[in-house]
N, C-alpha and C. Protein backbone atom coordinates (compact mmCIF):
# COMPACT_ATOMS: atom_id res chain seq x y z
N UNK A 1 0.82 -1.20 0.00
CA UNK A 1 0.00 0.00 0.00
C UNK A 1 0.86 1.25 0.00
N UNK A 2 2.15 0.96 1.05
CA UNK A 2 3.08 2.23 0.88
C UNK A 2 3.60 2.70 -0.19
N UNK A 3 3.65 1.55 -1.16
CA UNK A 3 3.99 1.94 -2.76
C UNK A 3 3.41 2.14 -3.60
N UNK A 4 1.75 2.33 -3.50
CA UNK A 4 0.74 2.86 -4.64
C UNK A 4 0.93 4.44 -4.16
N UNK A 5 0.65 4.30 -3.11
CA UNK A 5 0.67 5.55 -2.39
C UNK A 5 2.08 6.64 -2.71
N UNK A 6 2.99 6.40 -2.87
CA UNK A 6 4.42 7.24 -2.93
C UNK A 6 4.12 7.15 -4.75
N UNK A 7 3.92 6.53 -5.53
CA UNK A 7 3.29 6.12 -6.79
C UNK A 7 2.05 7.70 -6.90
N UNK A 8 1.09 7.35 -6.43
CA UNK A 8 0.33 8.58 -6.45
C UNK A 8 1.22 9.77 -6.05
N UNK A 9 1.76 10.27 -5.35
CA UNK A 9 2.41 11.49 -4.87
C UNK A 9 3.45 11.51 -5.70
N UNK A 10 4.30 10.62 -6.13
CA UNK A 10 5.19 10.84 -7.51
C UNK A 10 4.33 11.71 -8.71
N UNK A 11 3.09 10.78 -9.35
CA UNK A 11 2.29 11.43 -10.16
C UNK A 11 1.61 12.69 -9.89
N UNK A 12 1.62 12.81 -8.69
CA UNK A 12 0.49 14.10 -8.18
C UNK A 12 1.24 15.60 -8.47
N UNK A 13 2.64 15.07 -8.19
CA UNK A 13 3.65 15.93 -7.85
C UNK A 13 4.14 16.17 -8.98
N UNK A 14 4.19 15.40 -10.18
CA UNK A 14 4.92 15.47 -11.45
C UNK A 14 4.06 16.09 -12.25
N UNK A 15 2.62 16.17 -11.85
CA UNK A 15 1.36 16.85 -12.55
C UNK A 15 1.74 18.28 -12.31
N UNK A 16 2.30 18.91 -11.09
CA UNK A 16 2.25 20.14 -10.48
C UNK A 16 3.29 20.58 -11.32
N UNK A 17 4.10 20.17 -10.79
CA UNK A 17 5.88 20.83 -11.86
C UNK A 17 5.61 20.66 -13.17
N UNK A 18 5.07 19.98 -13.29
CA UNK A 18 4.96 20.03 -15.37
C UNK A 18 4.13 21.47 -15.60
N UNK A 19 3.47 21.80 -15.08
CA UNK A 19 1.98 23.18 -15.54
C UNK A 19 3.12 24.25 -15.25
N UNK A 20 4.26 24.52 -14.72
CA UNK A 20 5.15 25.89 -14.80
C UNK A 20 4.86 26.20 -16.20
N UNK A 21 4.39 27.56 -16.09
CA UNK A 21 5.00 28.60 -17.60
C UNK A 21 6.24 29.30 -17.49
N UNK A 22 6.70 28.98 -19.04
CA UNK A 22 7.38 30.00 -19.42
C UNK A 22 7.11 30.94 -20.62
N UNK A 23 7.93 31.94 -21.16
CA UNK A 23 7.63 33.02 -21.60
C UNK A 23 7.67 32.16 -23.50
N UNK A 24 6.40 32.04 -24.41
CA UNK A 24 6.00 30.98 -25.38
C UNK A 24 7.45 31.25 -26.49
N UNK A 25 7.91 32.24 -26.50
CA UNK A 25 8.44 32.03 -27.33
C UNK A 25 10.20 31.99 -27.02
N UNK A 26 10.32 31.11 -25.82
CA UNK A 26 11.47 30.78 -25.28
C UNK A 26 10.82 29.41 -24.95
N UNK A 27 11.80 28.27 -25.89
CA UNK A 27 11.94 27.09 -25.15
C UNK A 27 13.09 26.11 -24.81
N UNK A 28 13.17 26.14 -23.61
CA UNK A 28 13.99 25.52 -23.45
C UNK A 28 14.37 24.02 -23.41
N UNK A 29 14.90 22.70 -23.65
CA UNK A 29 14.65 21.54 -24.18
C UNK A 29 14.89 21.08 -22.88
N UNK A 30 14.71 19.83 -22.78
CA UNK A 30 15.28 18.72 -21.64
C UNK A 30 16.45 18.71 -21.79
N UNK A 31 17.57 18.78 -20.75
CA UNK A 31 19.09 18.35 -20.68
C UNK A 31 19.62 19.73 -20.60
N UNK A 32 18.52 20.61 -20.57
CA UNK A 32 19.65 22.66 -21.03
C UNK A 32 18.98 23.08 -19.46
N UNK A 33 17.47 22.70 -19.26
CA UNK A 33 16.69 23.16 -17.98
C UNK A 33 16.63 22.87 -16.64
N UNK A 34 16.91 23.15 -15.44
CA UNK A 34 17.00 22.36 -14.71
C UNK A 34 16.10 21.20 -14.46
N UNK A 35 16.65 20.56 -13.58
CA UNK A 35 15.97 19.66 -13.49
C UNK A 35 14.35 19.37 -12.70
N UNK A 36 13.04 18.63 -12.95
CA UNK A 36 12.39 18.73 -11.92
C UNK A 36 11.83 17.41 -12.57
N UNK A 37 10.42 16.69 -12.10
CA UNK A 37 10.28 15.71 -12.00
C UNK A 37 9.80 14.71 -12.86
N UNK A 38 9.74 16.06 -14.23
CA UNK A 38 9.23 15.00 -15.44
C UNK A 38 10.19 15.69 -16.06
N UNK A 39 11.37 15.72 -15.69
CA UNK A 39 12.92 15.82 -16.47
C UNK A 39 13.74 15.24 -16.05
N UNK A 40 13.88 14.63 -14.48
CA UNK A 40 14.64 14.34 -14.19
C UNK A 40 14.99 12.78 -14.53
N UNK A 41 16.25 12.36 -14.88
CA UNK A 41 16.79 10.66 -15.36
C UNK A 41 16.22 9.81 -14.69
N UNK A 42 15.65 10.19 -13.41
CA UNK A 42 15.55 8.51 -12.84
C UNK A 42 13.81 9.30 -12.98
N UNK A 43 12.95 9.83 -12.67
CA UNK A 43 11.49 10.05 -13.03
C UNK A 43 11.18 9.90 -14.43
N UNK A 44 12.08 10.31 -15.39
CA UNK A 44 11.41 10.66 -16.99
C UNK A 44 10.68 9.31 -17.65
N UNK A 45 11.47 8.49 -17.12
CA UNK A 45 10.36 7.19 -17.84
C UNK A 45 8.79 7.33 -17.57
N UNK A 46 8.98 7.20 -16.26
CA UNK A 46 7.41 7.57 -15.65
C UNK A 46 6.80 8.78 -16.03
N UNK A 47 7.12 9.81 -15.94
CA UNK A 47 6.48 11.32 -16.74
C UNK A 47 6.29 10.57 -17.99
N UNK A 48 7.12 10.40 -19.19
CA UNK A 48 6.68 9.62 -20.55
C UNK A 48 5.63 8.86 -20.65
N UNK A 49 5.58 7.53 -19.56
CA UNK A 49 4.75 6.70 -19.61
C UNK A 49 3.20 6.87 -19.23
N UNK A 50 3.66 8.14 -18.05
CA UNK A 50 2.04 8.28 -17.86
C UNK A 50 1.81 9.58 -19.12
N UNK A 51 2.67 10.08 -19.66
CA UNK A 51 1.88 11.07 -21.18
C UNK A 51 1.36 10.36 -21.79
N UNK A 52 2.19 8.94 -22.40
CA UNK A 52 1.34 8.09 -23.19
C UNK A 52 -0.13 7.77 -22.56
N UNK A 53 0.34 7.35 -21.18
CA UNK A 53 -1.07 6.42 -20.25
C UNK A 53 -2.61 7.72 -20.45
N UNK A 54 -2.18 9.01 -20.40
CA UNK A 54 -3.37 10.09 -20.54
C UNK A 54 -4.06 10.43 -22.01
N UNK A 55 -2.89 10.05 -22.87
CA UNK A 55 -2.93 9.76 -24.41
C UNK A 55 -2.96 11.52 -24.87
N UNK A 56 -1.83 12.27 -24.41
CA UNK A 56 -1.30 13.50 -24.61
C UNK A 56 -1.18 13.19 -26.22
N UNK A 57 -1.26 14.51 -27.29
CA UNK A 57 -0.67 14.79 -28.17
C UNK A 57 -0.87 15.98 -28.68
N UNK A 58 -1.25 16.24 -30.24
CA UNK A 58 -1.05 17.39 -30.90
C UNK A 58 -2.64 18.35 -30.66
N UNK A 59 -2.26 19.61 -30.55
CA UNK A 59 -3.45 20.58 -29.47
C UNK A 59 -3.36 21.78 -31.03
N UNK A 60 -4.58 22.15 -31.86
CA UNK A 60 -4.58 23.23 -32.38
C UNK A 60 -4.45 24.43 -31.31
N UNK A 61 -3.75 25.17 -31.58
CA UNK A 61 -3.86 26.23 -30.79
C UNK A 61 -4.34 27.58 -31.60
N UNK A 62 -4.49 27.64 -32.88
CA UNK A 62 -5.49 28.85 -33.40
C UNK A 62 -5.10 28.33 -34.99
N UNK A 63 -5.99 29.19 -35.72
CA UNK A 63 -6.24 29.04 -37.17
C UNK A 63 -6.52 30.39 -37.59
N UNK A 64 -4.97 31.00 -38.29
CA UNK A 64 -5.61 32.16 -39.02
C UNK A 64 -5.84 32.25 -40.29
N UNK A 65 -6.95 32.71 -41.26
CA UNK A 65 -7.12 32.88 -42.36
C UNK A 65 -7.29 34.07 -42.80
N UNK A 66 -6.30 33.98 -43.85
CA UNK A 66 -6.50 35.85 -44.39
C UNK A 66 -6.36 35.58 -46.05
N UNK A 67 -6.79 36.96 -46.48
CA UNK A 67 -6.22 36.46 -47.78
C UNK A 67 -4.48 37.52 -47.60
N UNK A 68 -4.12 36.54 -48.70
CA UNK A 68 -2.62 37.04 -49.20
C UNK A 68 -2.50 38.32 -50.29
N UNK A 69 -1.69 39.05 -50.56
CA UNK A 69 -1.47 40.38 -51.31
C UNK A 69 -2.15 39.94 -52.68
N UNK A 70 -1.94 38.65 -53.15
CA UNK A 70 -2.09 38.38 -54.62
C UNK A 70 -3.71 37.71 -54.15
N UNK A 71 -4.25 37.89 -53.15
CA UNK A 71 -6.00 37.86 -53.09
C UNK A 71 -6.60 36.21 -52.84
N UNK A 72 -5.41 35.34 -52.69
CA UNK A 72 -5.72 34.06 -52.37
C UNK A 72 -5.63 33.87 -51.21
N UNK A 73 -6.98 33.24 -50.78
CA UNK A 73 -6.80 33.27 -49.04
C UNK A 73 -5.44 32.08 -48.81
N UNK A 74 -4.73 32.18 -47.44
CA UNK A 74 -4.10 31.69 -46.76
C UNK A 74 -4.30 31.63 -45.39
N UNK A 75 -3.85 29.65 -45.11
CA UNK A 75 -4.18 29.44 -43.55
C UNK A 75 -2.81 29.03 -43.17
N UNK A 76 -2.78 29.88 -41.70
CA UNK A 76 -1.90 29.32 -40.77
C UNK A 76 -2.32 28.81 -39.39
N UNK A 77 -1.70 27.19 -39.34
CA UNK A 77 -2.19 27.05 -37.91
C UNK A 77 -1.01 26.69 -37.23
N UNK A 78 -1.15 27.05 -35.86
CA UNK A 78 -0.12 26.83 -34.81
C UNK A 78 -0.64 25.95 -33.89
N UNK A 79 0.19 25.08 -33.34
CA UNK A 79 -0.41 23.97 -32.50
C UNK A 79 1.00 23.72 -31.40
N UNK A 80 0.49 22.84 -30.93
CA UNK A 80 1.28 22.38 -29.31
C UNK A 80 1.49 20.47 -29.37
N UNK A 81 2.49 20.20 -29.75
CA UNK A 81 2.79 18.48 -29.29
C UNK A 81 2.89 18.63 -27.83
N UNK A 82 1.58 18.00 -27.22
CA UNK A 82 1.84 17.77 -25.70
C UNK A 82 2.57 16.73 -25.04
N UNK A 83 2.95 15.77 -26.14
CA UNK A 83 3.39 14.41 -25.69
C UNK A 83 4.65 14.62 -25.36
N UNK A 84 5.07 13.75 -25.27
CA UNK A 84 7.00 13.70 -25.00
C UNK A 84 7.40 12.81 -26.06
N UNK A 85 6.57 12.64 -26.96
CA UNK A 85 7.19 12.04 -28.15
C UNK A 85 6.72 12.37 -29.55
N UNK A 86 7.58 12.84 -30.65
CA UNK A 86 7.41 12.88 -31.73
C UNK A 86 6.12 12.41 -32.37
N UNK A 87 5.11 13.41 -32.47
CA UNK A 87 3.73 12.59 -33.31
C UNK A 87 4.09 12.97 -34.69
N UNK A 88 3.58 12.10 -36.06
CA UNK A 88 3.77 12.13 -37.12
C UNK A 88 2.51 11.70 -37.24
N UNK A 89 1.88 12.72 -38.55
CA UNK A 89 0.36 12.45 -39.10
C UNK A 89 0.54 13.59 -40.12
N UNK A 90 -0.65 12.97 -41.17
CA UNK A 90 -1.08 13.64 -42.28
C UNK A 90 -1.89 14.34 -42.15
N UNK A 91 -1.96 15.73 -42.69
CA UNK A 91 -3.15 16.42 -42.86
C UNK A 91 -4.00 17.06 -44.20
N UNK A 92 -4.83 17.35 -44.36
CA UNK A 92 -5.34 17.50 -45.51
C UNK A 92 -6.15 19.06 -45.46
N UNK A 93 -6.27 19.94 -46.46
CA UNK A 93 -6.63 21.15 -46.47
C UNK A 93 -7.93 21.02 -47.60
N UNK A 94 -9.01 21.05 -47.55
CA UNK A 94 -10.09 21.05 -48.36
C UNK A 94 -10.54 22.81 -48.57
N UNK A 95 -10.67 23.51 -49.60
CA UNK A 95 -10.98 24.64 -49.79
C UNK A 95 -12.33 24.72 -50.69
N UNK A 96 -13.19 25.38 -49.64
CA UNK A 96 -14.83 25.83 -50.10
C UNK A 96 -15.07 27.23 -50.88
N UNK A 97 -15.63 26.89 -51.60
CA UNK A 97 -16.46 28.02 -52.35
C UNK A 97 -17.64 28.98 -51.56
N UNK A 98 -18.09 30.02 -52.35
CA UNK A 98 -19.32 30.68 -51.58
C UNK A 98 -20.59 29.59 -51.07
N UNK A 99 -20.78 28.54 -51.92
CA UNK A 99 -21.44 27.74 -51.82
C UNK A 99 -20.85 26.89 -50.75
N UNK A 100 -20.14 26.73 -50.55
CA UNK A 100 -19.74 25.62 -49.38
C UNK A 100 -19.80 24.27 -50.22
N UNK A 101 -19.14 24.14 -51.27
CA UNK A 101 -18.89 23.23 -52.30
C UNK A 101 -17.23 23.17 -52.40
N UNK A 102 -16.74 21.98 -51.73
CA UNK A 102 -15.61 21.90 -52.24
C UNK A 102 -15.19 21.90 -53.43
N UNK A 103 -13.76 23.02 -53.43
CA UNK A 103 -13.02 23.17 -54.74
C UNK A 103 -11.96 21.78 -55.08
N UNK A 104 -12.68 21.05 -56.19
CA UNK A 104 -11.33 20.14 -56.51
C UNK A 104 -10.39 20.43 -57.22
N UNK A 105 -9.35 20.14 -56.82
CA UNK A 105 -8.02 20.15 -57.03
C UNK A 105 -6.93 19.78 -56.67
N UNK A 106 -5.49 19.50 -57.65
CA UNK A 106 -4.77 18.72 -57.04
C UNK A 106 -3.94 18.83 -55.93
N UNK A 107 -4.27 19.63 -54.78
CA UNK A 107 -3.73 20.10 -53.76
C UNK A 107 -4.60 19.34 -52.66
N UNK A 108 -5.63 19.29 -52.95
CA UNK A 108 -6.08 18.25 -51.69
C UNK A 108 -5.86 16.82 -51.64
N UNK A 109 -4.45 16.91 -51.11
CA UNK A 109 -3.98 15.65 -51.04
C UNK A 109 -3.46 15.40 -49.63
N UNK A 110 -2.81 14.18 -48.79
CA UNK A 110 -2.75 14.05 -47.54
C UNK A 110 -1.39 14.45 -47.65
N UNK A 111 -0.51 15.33 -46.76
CA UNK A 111 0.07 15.61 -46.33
C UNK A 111 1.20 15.50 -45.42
N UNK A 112 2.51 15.18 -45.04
CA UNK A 112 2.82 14.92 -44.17
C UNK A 112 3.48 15.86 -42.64
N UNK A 113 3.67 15.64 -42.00
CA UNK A 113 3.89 16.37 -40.44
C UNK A 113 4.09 15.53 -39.57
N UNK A 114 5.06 16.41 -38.91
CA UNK A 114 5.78 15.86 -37.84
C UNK A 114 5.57 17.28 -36.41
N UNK A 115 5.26 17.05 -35.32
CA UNK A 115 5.91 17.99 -34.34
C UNK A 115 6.44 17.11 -33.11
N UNK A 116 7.14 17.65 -33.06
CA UNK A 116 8.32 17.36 -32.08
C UNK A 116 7.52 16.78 -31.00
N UNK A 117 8.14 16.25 -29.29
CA UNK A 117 7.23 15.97 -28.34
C UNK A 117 8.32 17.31 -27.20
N UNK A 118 6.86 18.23 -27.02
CA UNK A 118 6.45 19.02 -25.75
C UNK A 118 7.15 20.17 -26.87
N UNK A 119 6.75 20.06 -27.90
CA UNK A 119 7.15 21.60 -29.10
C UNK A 119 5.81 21.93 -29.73
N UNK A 120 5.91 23.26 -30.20
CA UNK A 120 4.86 23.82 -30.84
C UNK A 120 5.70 23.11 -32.48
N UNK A 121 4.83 23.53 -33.50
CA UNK A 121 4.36 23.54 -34.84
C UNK A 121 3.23 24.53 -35.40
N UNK A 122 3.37 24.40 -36.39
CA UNK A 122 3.22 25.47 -37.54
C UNK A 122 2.55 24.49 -38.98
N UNK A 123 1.43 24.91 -39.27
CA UNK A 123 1.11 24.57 -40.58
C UNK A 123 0.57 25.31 -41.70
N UNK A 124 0.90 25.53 -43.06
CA UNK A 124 0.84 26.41 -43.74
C UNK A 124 -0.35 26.37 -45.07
N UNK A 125 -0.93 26.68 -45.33
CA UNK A 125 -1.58 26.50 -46.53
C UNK A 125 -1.89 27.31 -47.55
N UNK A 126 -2.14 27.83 -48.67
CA UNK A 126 -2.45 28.67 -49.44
C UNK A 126 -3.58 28.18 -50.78
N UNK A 127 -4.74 29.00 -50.87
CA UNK A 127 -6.03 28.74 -51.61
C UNK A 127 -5.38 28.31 -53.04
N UNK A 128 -5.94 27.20 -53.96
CA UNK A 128 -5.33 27.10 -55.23
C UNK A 128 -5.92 27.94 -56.48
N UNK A 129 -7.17 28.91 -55.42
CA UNK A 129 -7.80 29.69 -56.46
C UNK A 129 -8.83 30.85 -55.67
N UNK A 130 -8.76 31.35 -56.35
CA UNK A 130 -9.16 33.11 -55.30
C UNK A 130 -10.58 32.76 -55.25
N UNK A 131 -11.27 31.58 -55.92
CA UNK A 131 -12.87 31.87 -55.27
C UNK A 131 -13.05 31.09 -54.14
N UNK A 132 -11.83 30.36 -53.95
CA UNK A 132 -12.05 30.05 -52.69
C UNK A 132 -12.44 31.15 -51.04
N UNK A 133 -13.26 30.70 -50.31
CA UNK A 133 -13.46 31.37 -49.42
C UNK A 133 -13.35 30.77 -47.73
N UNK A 134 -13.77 29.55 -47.29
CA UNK A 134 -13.37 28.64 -46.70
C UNK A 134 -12.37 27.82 -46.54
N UNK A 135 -11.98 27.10 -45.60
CA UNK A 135 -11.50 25.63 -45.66
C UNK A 135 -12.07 24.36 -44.82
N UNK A 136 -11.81 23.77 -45.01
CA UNK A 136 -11.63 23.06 -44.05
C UNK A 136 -10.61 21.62 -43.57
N UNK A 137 -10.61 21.47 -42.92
CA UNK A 137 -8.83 20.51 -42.69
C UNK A 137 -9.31 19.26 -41.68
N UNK A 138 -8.81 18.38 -41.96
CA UNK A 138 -8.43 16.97 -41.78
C UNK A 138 -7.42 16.54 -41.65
N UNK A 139 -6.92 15.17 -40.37
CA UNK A 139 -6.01 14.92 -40.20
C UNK A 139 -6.00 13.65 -39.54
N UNK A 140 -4.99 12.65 -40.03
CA UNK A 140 -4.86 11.46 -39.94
C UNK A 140 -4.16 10.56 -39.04
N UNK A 141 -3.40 9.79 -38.36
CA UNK A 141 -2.70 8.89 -38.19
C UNK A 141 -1.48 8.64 -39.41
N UNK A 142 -0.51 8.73 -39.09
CA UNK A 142 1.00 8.77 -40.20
C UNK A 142 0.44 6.65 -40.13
N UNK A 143 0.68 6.21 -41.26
CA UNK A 143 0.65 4.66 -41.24
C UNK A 143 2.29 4.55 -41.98
């Protein structure tokens, strides 16, 4: 019982120290930061294992759409790998008309991506034709 228990307060405690902020566009990696309990060598397995065990991963964090100088809209999205490990998946960009009729073309195709684990990412897109007015996006499992 004394060892579920020190087990819980390991996790309880590794929940707390992980939520520190820092300033977003400073990051610092594992091995440069000091140390605390889901960095440290003899905890990190366990921090890892329970990211997997919560099933942490990739977090949109906003979607901007504008159009570009030459009048074709463009999307950028920024996102967050929460995991501690490298997710890889495809994504796909579908672009709508006034009608809300997808535009076909050979750009809607699956995509590949990678973000790092506990890094932001960046994804880019640009309309293949100015009557586009929408999008919308999809995203897969890397096989």
């Amino acid at each position: 019982m004394k060892i579920i228990t020190n087990i819980l307060l390991l996790v309880l405690a590794f929940t707390f120290t992980a939520c520190e902020q820092q300033p977003a566009k400073i990051h610092v990696r594992e091995g440069i930061r000091s140390d605390d309990l889901a960095s440290n060598i003899v905890t990190r397995p366990v921090a890892h294992a329970f990211s997997v065990l919560i099933g942490e991963g990739i977090e949109i964090d906003d979607a901007i759409l504008m159009k570009n100088d030459s009048g074709f809209l463009e999307l950028n999205i920024n996102g967050h790998n929460r995991s501690y490990n490298t997710k890889r998946f495809r994504y796909r960009v579908e672009w709508l008309d006034a009608n809300g009729i997808m535009i076909q073309t050979k750009t809607s195709t699956w995509l590949p991506a990678s973000a790092m684990g506990k890094s932001s990412f960046s994804l880019k897109a640009v309309a293949p034709r100015v009557e586009a007015v929408d999008f919308r996006m999809d995203t897969k499992k890397w096989e």
